[in-house]
Protein backbone atom coordinates (compact mmCIF):
# COMPACT_ATOMS: atom_id res chain seq x y z
CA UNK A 1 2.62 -13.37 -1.09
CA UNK A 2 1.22 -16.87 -0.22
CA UNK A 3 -2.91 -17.11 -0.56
CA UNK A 4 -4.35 -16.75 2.28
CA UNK A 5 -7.92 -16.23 1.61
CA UNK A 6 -9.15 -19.76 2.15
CA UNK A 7 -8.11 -19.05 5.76
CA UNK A 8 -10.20 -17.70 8.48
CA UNK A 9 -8.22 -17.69 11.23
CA UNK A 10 -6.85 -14.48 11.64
CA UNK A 11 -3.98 -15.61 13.75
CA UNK A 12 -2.97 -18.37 11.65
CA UNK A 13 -3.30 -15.87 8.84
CA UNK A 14 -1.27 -13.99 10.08
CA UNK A 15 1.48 -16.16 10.62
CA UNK A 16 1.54 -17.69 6.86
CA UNK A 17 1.49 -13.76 5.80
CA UNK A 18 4.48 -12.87 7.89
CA UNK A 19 6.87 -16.16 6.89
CA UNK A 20 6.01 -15.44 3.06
CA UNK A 21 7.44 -11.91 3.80
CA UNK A 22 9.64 -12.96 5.51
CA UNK A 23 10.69 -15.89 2.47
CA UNK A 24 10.36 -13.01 -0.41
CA UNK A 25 12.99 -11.26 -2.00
CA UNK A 26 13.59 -8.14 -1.14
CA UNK A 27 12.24 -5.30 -3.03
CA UNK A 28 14.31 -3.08 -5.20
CA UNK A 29 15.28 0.32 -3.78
CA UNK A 30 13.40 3.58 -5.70
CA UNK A 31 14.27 4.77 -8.22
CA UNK A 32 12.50 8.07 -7.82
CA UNK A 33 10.94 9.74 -4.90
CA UNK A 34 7.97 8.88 -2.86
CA UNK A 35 4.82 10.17 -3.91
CA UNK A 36 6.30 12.13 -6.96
CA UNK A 37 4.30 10.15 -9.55
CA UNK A 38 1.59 11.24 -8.19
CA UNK A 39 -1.26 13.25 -10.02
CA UNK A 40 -1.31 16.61 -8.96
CA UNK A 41 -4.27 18.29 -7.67
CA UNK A 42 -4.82 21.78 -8.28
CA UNK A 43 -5.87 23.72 -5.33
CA UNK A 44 -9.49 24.70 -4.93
CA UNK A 45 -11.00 28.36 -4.93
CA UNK A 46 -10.69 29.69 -1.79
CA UNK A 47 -12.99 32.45 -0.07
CA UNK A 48 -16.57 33.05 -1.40
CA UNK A 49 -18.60 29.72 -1.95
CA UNK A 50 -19.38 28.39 -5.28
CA UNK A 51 -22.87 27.40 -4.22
């Protein structure tokens, strides 16, 4: 995406941001499923406080 930090108006930024998405190639599709790589939380203990 083009640099737009050097900018500071927002609307102009916003512009620039848009035609460089527009301009970039589009992204490949997945190859596995959202969220799936993900580390895994394990659940908490429920009921009676630990504190």
């Amino acid at each position: 995406m083009a640099d737009t930090k050097k900018i500071t108006d927002k609307a102009e930024r916003k512009k620039l941001k848009r035609a460089a998405r527009k301009k970039a190639a589009p992204k490949a599709e997945r190859t596995y499923a959202r969220g799936s790589h993900k580390r895994k939380v394990k659940k908490m203990a429920r009921g009676q406080s630990k504190r």
